[in-house]
Protein backbone atom coordinates (compact mmCIF):
# COMPACT_ATOMS: atom_id res chain seq x y z
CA UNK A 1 -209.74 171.81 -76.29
CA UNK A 2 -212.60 174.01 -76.59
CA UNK A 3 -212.62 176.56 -79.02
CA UNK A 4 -213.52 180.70 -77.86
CA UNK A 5 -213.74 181.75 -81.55
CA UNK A 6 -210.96 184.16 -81.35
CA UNK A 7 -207.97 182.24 -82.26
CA UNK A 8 -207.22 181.78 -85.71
CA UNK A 9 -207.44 179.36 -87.63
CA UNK A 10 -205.06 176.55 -88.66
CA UNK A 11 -204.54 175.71 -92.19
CA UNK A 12 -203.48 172.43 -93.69
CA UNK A 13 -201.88 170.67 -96.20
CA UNK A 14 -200.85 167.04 -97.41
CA UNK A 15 -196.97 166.52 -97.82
CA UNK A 16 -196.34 164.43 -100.88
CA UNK A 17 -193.71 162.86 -99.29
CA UNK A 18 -193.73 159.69 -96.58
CA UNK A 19 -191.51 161.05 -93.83
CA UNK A 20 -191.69 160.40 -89.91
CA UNK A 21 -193.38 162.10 -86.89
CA UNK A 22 -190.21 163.83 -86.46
CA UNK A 23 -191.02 166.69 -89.62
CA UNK A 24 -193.95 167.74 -87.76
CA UNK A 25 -192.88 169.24 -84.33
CA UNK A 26 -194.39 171.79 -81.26
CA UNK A 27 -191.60 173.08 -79.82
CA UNK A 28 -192.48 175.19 -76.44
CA UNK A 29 -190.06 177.82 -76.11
CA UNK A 30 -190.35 180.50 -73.29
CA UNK A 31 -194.08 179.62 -72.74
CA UNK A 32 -195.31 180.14 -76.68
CA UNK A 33 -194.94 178.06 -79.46
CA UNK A 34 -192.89 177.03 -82.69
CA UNK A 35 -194.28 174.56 -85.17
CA UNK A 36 -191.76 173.02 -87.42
CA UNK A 37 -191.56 170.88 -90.33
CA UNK A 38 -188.84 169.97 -91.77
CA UNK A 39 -188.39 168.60 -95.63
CA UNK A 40 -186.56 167.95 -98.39
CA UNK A 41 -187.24 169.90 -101.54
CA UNK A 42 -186.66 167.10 -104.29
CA UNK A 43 -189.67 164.85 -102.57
CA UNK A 44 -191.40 164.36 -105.46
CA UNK A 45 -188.33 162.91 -107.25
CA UNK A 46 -187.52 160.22 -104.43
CA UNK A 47 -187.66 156.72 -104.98
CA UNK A 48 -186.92 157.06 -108.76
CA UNK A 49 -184.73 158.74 -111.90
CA UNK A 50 -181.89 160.10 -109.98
CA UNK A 51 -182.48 158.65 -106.87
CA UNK A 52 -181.12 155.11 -107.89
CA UNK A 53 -177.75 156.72 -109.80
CA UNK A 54 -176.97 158.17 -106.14
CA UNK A 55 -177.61 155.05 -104.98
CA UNK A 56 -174.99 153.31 -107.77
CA UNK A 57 -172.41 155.90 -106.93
CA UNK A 58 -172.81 155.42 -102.91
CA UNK A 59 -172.78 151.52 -103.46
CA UNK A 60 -168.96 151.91 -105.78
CA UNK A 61 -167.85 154.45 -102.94
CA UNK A 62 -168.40 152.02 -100.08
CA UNK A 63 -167.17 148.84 -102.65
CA UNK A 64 -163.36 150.87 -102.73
CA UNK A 65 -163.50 152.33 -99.03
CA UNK A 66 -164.20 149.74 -97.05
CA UNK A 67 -163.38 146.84 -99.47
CA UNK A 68 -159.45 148.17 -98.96
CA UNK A 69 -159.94 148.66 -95.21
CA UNK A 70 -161.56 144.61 -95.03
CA UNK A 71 -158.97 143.40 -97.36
CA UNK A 72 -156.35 144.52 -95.11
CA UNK A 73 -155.95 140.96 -93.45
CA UNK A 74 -154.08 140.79 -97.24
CA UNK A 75 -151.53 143.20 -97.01
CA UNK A 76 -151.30 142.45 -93.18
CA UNK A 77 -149.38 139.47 -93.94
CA UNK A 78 -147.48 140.98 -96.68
CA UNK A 79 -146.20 143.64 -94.55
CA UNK A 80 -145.36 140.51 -91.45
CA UNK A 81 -143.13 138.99 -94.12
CA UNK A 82 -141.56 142.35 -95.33
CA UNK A 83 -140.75 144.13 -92.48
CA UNK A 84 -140.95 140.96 -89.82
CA UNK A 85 -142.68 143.25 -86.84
CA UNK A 86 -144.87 141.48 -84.55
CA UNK A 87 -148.32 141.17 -85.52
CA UNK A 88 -149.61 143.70 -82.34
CA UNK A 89 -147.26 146.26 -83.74
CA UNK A 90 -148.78 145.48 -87.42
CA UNK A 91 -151.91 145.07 -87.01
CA UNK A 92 -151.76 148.78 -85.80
CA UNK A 93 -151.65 150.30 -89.40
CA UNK A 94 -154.81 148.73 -90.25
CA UNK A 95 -156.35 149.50 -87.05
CA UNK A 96 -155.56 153.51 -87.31
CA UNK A 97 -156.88 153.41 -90.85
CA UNK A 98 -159.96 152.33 -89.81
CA UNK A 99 -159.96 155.09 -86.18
CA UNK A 100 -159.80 157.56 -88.80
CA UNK A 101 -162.12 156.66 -90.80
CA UNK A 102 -164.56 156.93 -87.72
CA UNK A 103 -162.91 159.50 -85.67
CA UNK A 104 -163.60 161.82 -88.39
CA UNK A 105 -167.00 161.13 -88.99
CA UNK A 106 -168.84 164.03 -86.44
CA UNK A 107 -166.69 167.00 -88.67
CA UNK A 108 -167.35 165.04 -91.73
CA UNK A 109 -170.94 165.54 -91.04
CA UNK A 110 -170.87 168.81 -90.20
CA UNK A 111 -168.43 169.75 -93.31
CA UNK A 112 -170.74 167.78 -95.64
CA UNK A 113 -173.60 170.17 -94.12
CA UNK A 114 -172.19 173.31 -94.97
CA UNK A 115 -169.76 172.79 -98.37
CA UNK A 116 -171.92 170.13 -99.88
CA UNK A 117 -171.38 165.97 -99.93
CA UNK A 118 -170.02 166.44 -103.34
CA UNK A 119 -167.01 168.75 -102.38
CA UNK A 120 -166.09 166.61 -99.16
CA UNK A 121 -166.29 163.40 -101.45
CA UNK A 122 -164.07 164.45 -104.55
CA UNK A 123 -161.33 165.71 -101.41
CA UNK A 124 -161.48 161.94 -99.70
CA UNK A 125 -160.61 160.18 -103.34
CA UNK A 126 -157.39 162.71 -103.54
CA UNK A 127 -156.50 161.88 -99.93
CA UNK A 128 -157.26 157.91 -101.06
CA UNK A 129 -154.69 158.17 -103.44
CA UNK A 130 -152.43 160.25 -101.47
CA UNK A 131 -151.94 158.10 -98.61
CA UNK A 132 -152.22 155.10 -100.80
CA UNK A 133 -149.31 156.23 -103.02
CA UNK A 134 -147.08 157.28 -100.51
CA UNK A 135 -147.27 154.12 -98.35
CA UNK A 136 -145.88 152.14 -100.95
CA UNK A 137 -143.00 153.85 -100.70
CA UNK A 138 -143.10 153.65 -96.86
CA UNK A 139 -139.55 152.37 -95.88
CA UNK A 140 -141.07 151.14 -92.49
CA UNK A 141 -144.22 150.58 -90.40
CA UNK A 142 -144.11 153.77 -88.56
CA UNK A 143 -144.17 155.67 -91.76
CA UNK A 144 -147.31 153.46 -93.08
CA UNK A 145 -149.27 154.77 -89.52
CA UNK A 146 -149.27 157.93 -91.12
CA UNK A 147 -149.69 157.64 -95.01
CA UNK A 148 -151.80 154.45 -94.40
CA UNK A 149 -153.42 155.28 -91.39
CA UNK A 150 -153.93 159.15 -91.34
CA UNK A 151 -154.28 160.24 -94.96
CA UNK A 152 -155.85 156.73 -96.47
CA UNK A 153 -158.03 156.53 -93.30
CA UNK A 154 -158.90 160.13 -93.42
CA UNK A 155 -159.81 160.28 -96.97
CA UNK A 156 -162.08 157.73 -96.31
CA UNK A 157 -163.80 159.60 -93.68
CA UNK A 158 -164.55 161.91 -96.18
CA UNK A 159 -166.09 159.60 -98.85
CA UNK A 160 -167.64 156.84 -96.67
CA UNK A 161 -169.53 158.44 -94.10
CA UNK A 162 -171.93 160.18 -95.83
CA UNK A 163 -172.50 157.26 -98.45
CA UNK A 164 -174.31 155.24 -96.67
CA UNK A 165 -176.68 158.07 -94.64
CA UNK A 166 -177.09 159.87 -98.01
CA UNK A 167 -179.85 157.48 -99.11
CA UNK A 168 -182.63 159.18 -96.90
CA UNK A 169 -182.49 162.44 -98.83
CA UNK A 170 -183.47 160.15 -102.04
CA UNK A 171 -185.97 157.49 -100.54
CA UNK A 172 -188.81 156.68 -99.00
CA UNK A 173 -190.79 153.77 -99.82
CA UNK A 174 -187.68 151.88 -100.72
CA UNK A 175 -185.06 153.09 -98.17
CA UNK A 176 -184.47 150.60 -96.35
CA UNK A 177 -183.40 148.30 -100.05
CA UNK A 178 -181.59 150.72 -101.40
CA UNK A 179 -179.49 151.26 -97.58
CA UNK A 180 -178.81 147.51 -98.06
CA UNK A 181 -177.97 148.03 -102.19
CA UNK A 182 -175.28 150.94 -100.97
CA UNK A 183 -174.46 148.73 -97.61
CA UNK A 184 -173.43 145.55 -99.75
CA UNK A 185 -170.80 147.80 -101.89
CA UNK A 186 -168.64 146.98 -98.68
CA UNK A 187 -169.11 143.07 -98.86
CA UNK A 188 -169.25 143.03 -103.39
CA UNK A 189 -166.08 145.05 -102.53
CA UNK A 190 -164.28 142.68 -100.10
CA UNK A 191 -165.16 140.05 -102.66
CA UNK A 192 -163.22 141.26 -105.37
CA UNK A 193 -160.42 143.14 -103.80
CA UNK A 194 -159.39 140.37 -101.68
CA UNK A 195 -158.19 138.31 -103.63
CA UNK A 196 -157.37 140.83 -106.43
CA UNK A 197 -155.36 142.07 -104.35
CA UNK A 198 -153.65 138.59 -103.31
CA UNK A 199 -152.70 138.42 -106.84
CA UNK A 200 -151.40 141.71 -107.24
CA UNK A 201 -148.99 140.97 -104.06
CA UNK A 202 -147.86 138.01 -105.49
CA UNK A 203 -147.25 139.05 -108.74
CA UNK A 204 -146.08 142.30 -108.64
CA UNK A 205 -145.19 142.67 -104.87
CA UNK A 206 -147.15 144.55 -102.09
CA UNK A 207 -145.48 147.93 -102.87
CA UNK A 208 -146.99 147.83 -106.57
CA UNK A 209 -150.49 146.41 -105.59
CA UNK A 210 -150.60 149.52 -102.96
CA UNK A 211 -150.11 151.67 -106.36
CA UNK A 212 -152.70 150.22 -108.20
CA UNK A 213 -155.35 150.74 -105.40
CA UNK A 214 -154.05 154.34 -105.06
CA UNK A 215 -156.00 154.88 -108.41
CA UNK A 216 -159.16 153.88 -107.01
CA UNK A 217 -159.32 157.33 -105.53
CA UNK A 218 -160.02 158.85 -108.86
CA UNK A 219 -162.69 156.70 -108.98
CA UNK A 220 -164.16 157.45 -105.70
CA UNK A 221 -163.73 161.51 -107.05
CA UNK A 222 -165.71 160.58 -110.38
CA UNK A 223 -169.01 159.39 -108.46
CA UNK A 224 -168.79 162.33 -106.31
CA UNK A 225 -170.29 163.82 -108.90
CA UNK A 226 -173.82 162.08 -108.95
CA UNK A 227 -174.26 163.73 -105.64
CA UNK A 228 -176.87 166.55 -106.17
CA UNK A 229 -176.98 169.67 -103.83
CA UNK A 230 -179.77 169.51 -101.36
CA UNK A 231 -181.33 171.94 -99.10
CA UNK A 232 -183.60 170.79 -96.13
CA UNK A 233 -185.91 173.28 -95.93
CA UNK A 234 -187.40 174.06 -92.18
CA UNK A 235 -190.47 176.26 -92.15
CA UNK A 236 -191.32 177.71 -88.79
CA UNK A 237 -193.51 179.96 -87.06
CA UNK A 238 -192.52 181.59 -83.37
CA UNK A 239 -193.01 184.83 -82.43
CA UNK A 240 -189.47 186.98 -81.38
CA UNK A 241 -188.55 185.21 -78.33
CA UNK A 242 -188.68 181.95 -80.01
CA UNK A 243 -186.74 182.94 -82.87
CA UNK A 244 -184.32 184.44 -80.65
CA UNK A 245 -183.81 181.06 -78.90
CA UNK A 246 -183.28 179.35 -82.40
CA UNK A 247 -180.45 181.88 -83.50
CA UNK A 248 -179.27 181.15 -79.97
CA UNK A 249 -178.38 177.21 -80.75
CA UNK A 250 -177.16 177.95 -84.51
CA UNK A 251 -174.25 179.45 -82.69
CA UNK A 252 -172.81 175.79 -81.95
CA UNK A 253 -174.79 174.21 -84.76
CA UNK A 254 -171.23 172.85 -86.15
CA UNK A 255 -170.84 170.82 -82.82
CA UNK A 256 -175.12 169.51 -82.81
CA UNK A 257 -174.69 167.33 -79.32
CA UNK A 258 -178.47 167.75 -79.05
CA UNK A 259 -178.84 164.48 -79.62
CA UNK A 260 -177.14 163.05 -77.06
CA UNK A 261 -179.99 163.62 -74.63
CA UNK A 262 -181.80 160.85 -76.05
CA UNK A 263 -181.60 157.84 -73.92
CA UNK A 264 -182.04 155.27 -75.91
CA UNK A 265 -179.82 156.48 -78.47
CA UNK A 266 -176.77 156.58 -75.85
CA UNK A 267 -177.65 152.58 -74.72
CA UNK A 268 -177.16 152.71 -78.72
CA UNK A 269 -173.54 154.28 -79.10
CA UNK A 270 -172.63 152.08 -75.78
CA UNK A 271 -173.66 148.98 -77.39
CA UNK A 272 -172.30 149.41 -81.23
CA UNK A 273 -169.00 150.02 -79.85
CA UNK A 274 -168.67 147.73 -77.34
CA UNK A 275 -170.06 145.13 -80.01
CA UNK A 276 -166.93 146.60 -82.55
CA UNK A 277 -164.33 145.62 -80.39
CA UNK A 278 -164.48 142.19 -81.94
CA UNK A 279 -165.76 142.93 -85.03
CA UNK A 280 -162.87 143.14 -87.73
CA UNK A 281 -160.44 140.89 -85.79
CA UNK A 282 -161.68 138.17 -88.08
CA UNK A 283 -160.90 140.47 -90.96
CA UNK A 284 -157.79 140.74 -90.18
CA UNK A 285 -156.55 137.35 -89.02
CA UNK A 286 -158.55 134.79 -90.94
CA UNK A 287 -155.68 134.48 -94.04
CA UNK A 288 -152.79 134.39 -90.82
CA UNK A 289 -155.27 131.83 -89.22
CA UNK A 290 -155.77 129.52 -92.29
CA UNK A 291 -152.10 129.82 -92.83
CA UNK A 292 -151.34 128.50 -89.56
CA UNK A 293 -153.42 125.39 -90.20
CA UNK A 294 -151.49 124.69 -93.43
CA UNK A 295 -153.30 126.47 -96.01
CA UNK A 296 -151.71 128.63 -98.33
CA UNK A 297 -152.18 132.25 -98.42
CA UNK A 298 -153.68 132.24 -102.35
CA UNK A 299 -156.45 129.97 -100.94
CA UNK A 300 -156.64 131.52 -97.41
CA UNK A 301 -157.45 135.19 -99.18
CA UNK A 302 -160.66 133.86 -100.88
CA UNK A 303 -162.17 133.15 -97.37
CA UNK A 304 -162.37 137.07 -97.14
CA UNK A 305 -164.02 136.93 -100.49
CA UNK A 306 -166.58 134.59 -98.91
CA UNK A 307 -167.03 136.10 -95.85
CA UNK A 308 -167.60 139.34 -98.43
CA UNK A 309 -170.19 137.80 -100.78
CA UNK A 310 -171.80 136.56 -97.59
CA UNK A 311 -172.35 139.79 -96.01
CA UNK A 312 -173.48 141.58 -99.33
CA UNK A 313 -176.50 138.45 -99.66
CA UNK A 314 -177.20 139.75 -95.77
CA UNK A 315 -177.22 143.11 -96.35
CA UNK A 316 -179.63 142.98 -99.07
CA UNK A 317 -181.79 140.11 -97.20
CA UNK A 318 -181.78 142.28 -94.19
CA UNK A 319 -182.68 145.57 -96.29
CA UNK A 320 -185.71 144.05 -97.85
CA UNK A 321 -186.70 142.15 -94.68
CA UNK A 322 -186.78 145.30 -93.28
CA UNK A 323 -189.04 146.99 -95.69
CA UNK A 324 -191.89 144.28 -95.33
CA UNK A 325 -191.48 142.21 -92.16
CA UNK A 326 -193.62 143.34 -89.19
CA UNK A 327 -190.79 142.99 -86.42
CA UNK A 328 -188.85 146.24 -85.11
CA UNK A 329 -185.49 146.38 -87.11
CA UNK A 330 -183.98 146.39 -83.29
CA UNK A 331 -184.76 143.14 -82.80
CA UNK A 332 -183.58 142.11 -85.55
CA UNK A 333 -180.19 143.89 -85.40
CA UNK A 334 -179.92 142.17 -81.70
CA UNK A 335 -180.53 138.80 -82.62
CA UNK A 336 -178.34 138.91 -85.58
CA UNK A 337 -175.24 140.61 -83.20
CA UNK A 338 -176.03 137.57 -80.77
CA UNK A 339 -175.48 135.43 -83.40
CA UNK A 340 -171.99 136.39 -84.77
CA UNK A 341 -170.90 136.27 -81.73
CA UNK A 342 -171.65 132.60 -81.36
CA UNK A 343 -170.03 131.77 -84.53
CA UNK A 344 -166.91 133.98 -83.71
CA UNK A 345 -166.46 131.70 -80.97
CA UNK A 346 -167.31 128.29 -82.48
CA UNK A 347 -164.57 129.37 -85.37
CA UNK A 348 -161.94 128.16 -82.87
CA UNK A 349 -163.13 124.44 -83.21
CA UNK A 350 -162.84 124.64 -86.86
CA UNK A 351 -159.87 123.17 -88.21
CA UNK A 352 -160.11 122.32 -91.73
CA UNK A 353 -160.64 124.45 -95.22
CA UNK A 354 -164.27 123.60 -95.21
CA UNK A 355 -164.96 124.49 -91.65
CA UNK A 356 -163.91 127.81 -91.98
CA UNK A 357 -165.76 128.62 -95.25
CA UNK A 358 -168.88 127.37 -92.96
CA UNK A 359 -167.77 130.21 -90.28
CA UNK A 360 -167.58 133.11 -92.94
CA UNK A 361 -170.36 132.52 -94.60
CA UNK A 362 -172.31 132.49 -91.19
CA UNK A 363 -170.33 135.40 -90.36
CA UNK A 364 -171.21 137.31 -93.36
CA UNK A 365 -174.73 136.45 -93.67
CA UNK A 366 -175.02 137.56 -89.87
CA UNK A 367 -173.24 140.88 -90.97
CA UNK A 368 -175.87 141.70 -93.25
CA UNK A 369 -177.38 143.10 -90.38
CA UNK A 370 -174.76 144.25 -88.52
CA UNK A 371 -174.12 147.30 -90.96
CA UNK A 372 -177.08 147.33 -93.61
CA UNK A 373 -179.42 148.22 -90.76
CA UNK A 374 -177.36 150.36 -88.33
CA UNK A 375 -178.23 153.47 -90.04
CA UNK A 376 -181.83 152.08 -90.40
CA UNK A 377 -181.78 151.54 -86.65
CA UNK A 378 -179.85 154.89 -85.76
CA UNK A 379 -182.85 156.66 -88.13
CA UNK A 380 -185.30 155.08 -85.81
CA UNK A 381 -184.19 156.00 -82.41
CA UNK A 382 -183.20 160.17 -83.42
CA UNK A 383 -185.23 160.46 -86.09
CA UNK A 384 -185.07 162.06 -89.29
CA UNK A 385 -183.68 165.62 -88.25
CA UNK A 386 -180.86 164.26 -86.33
CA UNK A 387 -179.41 161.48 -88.50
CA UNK A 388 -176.66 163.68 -89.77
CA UNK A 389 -175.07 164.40 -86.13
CA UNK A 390 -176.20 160.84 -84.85
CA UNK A 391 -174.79 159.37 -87.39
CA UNK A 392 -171.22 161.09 -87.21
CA UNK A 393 -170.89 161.50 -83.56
CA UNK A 394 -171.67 157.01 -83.91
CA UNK A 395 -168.68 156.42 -85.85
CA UNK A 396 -166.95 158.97 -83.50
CA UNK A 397 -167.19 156.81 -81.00
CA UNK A 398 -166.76 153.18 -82.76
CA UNK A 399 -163.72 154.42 -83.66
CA UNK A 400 -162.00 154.30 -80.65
CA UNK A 401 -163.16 150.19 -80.37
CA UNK A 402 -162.08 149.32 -84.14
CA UNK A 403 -158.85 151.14 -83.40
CA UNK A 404 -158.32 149.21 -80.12
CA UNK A 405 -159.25 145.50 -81.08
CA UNK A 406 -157.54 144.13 -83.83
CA UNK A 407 -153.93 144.95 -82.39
CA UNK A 408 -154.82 143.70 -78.74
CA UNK A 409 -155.50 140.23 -80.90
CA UNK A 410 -152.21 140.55 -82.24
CA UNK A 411 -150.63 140.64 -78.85
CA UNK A 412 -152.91 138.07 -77.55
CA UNK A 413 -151.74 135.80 -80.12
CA UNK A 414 -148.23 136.99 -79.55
CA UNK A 415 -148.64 136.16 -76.02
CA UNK A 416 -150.59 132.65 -76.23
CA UNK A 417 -148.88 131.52 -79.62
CA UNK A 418 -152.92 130.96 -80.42
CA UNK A 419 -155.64 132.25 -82.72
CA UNK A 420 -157.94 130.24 -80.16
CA UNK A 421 -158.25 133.01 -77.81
CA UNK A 422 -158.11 135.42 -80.53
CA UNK A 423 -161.50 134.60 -81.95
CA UNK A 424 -162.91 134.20 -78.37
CA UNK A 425 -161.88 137.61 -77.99
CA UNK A 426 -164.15 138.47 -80.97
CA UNK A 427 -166.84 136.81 -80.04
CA UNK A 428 -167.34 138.63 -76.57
CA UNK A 429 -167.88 141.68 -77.29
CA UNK A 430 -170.81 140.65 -79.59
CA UNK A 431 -172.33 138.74 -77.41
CA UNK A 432 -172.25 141.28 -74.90
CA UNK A 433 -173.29 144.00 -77.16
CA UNK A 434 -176.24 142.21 -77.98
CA UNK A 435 -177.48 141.69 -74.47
CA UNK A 436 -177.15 145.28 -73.82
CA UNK A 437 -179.43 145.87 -76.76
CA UNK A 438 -182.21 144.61 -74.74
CA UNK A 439 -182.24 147.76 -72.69
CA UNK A 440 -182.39 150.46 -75.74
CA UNK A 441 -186.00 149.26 -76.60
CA UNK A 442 -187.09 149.97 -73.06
CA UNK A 443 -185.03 153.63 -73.29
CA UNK A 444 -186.50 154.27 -76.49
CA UNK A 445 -189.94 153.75 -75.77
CA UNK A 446 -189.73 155.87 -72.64
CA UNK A 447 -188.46 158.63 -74.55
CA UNK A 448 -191.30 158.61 -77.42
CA UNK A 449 -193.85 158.28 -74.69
CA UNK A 450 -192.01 161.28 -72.87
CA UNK A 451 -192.07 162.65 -76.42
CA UNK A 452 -195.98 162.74 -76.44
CA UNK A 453 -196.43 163.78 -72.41
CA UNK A 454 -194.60 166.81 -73.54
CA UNK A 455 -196.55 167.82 -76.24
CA UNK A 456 -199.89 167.34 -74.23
CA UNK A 457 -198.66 169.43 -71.49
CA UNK A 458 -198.11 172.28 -73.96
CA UNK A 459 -202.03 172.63 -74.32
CA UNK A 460 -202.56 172.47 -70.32
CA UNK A 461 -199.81 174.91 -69.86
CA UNK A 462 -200.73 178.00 -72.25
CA UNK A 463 -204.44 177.48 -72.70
CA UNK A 464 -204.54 179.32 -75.70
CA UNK A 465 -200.89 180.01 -77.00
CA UNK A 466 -202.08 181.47 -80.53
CA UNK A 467 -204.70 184.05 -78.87
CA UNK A 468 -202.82 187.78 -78.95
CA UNK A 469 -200.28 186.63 -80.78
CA UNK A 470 -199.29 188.61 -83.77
CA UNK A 471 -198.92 185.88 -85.80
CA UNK A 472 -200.04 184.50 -89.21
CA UNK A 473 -202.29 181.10 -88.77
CA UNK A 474 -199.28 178.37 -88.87
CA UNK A 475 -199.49 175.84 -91.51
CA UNK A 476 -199.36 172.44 -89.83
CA UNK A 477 -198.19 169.91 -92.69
CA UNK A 478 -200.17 166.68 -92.51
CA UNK A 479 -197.62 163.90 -93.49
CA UNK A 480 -198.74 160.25 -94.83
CA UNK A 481 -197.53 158.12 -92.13
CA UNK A 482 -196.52 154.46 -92.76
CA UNK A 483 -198.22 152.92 -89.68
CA UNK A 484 -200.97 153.09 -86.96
CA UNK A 485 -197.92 154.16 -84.23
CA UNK A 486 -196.78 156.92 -86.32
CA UNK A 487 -200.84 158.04 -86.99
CA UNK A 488 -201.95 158.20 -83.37
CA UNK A 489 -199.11 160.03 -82.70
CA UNK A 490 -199.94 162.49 -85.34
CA UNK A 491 -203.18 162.94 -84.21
CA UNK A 492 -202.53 163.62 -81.07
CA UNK A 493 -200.10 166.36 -81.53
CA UNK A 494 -202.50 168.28 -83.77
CA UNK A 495 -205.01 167.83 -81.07
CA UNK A 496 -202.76 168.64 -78.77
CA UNK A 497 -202.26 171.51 -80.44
């Protein structure tokens, strides 16, 4: 665009941090414009010193959260032989544990936003060991679906949602590794609590195992501490009207469904939980299956630990895949969902000790994926600025699918007399999952290009939108950008603009 010589002129400067396209915005609002970037104010300090203890503290949160919540298959069959329910009606405690340790995550988000990720952490590990040390005095399965499943599954809500996300206000260049490091806490801690936990049950008895894991919640409330108070700052530049508007949508900030009107990310929170239907059945009923084969449960407990170590090699492989292979982290994420659903369903065939060990390791190695990149994948479709909200109103919605699936295998099985059909059932909704991720590269890439479109037409609307403004030049921040995508579309905002 021409210049007339009477606008003013636009300063720059170089960010010292590698962010995304998303910190450097032109928002139209009521026909001027806002320019906003949005940072974090520790940049310099990312990818090193501190950076890696929040990573160590993340990776022990998500080893005790969700290596309790995989190792339930454990105390599943502890509590069939102690209170002699049916499995649909037991699997139920494991299955609300885990709803609320979704359900919660949108006002987790939100909390964390406003009273700090350190606060909300230290409050899950007391509710850990609140819910944990009540349920062992449970004197029936209705009372464990609230110690267990509200207070244990609440608490951690409170601790494990942020863990994993919290990695993007500390790196840049080695994200994507240090997502997996934190992701394969959950597998490391499926691998030791499993059977740890087998032992403790048959030593001491489920009721005194559940006590010892109720102390892990101090544990959780120690490495809350590593977490640092952070501030993204956003600097912006409107003139009234525009700043108006903002104030306007701080008003139901605590509730951010902004989000929600990307497309692609929708196709996203359809497919994950569709795809979670199926996934912790095999969590669950892999030491009930191997029992039913005529293993005992001593030796049927370590297949978790397997399926466990598994998943933590995959996470890492699939965190540092991610950081230097060429291909979109979507298609890997799809493959890898196609995948373990295949194996879910060729589990049925196996019949011996050694064929299962072949199906968890597949399993595991496939869920590397599965969780190390979903937040890597989620960052990619919203963007940096709306991870936070993604990412809770996600698990919001998976919640409802982990709730739903594990005790709909127990009645299938209660039904059929069969884990056949109970790992079929697993396998489905993978499988499925993964075919709909075909569609959220198409909806993604229509909404970046829609992205750009919008940005041009802010230049052919208001011809000059800085001339007779009463405004100081803007600073447009010029970020290092990690590849030629991410450049062009720099460059053509600023020329855009």
């Amino acid at each position: 665009m021409p210049s007339t010589g009477n606008e003013p002129s636009l300063r720059t400067k170089r960010s010292p941090s590698t962010v995304t396209i998303e910190n450097l915005t032109a928002i139209p609002v009521g026909g001027s414009m806002s320019l906003m970037y949005i940072e974090t104010d520790n940049s310099r300090s990312k990818d090193r010193g501190w950076a890696w203890m929040v990573c160590a503290g993340s990776f022990l949160i998500m080893f005790i959260v969700y290596g309790i919540h995989t190792s339930f298959g454990v105390l599943l069959n502890a509590l069939l032989n102690h209170f002699h329910e049916s499995k649909a009606k037991t699997a139920w405690v494991g299955s609300i544990g885990l709803n609320f340790l979704f359900l919660g995550s949108p006002v987790t988000s939100r909390v964390a936003e406003r009273y700090g990720i350190r606060t909300v952490t230290i409050l899950g590990g007391v509710f850990i060991s609140l819910g944990l040390f009540l349920t062992s005095y449970a004197p029936n399965i209705v009372v464990i679906y609230i110690t267990y499943g509200l207070l244990f599954g609440s608490g951690t809500s409170l601790c494990g949602t942020m863990a994993l996300i919290i990695s993007v206000d500390y790196f840049d260049k080695h994200l994507s590794l240090a997502t997996g490091i934190v992701a394969a806490g959950c597998s490391i801690g499926t691998l030791v609590l499993a059977p740890t936990l087998q032992f403790l049950v048959e030593k001491l008895g489920w009721r005194y195992a559940v006590r010892i894991l109720a102390m892990s919640g101090v544990f959780i409330a120690c490495a809350g501490f590593v977490y640092r108070p952070h501030e993204r700052r956003r600097e912006t530049f409107s003139n009234d009207r525009a700043t108006r508007s903002l104030n306007e949508n701080k008003k139901c900030e605590f509730f951010d469904c902004s989000v929600l009107r990307n497309k692609a990310f929708i196709l996203w929170i359809f497919t994950t939980s569709i795809a979670g239907f199926g996934y912790f059945i095999p969590h669950f009923f892999l030491v009930r299956y191997s029992e039913d084969l005529g293993i005992p449960p001593s030796t049927g407990s370590w297949l978790i630990s397997y399926l466990g170590i598994a998943s933590a090699v995959g996470r890492i492989l699939f965190g540092k895949l991610s950081d230097i292979c060429c291909i979109r982290n979507l298609h890997i994420y799809k493959a890898c969902m196609l995948l373990s659903g295949l194996a879910s369903a060729l589990c049925s065939v196996a019949t011996t000790y050694g064929g299962l060990i072949t199906y968890v390791v597949a399993l595991g190695i496939l869920d590397g994926s599965y969780i190390g990149l979903m937040s890597i994948v989620t960052l990619e479709i919203v963007g940096f600025s709306k991870i936070s909200p993604a990412w809770g109103i996600l698990f919001f919605c998976q919640s409802f699918t982990y709730l739903l699936g594990p005790p709909a295998a127990g009645l299938l099985y209660d039904t059929v007399k069969s884990f056949k059909p109970v790992f079929y059932l697993a396998s489905g909704p993978m499988i499925f999952g993964g075919v709909i991720l075909l569609f959220v590269s198409c909806a993604q890439t229509k909404t970046q290009t829609k992205t750009v479109i919008e940005t041009a037409s802010l230049s052919s609307n208001s011809p000059n939108p800085l001339r007779g403004a009463n405004l100081t030049p803007p600073t447009i921040i010029v970020t290092h950008v990690a590849d030629e995508h991410s450049r062009l579309m720099v460059d053509e905002r600023l020329t855009s603009i």
